[in-house]
Protein backbone atom coordinates (compact mmCIF):
# COMPACT_ATOMS: atom_id res chain seq x y z
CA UNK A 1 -29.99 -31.31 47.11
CA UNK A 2 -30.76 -33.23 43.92
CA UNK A 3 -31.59 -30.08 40.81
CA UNK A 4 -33.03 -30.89 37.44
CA UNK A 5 -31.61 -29.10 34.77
CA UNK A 6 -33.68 -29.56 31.09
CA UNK A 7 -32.46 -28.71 27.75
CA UNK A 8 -33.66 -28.96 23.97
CA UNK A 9 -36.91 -27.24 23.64
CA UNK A 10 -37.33 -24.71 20.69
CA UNK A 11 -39.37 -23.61 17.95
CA UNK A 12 -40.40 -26.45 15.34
CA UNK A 13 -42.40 -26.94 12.23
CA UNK A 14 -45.29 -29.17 12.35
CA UNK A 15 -43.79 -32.92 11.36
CA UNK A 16 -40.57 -32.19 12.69
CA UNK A 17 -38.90 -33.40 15.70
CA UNK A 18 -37.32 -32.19 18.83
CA UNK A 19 -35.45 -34.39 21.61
CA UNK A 20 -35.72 -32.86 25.10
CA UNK A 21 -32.99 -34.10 27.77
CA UNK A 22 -32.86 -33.45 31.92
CA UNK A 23 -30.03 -33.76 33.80
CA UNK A 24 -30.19 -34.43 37.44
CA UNK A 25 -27.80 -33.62 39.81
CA UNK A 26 -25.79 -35.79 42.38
CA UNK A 27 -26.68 -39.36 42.38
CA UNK A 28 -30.04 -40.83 42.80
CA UNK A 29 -29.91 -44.04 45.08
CA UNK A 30 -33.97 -44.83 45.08
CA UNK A 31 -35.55 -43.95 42.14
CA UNK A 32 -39.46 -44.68 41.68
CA UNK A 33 -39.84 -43.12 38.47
CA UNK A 34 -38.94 -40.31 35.87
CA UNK A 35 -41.53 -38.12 34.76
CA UNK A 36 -42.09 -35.52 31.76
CA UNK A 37 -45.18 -33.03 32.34
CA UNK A 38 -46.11 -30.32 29.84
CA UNK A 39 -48.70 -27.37 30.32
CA UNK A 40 -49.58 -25.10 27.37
CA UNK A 41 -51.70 -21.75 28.19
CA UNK A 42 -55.39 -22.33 29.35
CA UNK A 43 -54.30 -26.11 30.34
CA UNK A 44 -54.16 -28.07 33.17
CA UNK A 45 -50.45 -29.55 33.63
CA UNK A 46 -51.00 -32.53 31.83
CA UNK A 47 -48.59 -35.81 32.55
CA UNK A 48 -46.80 -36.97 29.27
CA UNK A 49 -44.90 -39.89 29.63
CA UNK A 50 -43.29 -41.84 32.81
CA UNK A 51 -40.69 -44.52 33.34
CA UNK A 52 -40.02 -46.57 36.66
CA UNK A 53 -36.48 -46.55 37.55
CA UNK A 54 -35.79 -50.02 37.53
CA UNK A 55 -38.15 -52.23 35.32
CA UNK A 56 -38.76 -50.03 32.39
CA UNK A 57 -42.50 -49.71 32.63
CA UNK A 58 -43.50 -46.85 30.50
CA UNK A 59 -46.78 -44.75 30.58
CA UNK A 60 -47.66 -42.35 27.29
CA UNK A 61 -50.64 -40.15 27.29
CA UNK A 62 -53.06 -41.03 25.01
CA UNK A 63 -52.72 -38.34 22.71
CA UNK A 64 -48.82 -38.67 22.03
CA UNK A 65 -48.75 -42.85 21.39
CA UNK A 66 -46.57 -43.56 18.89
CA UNK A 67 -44.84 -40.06 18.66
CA UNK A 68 -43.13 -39.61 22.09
CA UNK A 69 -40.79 -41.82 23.40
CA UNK A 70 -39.37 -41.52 26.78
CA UNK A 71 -36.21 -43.05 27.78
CA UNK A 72 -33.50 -43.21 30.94
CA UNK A 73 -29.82 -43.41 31.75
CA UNK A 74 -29.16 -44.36 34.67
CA UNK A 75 -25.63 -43.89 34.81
CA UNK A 76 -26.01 -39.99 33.61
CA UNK A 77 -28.81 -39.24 35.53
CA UNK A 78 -30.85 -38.20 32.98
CA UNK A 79 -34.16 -38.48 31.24
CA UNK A 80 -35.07 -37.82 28.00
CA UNK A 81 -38.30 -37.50 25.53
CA UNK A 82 -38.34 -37.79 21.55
CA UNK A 83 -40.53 -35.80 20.01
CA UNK A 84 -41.26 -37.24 16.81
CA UNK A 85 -44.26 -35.68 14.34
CA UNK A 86 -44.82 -33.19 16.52
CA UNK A 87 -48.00 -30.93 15.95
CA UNK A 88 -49.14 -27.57 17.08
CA UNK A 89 -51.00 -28.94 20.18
CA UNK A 90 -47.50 -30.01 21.59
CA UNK A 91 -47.01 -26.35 22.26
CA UNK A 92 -46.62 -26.19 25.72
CA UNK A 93 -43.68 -25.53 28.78
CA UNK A 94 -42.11 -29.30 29.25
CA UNK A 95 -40.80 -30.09 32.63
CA UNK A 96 -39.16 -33.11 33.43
CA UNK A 97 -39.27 -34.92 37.16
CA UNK A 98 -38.22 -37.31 39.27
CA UNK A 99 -39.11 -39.36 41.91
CA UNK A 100 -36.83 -40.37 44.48
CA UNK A 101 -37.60 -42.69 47.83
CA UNK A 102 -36.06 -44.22 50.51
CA UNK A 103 -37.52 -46.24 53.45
CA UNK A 104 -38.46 -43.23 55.32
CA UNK A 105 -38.89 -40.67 52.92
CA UNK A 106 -40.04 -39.63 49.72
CA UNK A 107 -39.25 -36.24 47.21
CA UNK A 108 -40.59 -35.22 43.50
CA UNK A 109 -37.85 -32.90 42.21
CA UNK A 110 -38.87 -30.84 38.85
CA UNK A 111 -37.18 -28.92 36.13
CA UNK A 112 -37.48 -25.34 35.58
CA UNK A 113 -38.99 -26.24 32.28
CA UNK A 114 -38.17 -25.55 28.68
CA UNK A 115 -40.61 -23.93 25.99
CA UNK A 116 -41.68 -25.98 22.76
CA UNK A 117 -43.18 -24.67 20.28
CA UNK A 118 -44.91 -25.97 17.45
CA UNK A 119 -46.07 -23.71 14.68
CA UNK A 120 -47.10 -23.62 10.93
């Protein structure tokens, strides 16, 4: 049973940065991508960023380009997001994914999610 485990959210000022990590569990032979999702209050779950698991083809949403940056290890499992500049709309719970697949089957596992906060 592959868990997600994510770590690093907190409370920052506008500006500053935060670097969110998630750790999965057991190994992960077929990966199709990793994921990071946020939803603040009154929103839908909104996806952030995404990397494939093999070619490094990265997706931002529009409105974090050239703040966020996603990255992978492989080796450790793990995902994680830098949160550079970050402003008050960032607020939100963060929850990290991932996307595993073999020939016959196929499984998104999340995170239980970890709060950021941005505030002034």
């Amino acid at each position: 049973q592959v868990q997600l485990v994510e770590s690093g959210g907190g409370t920052e000022q506008p500006g500053e940065s935060l670097r969110l990590s998630c750790v999965a569990s057991g190994r992960l032979f077929s990966v199709y991508a990793w994921n990071w999702y946020r939803q603040a209050p009154g929103n839908e779950r909104e996806l952030v960023a995404t990397i494939d698991g093999r070619d490094d083809i990265i997706n931002y949403a529009d409105n974090v380009k050239g703040r966020f940056a996603i990255s992978r290890d492989n080796a450790k499992n793990s995902v994680y997001l830098q949160m550079n500049s970050l402003k008050p709309d960032d607020t939100a719970v963060y929850y990290c994914s991932v996307e595993e697949y073999m020939d016959d089957t196929y499984e998104e596992y999340w995170g239980q999610g970890t709060q950021v906060t941005v505030s002034s």
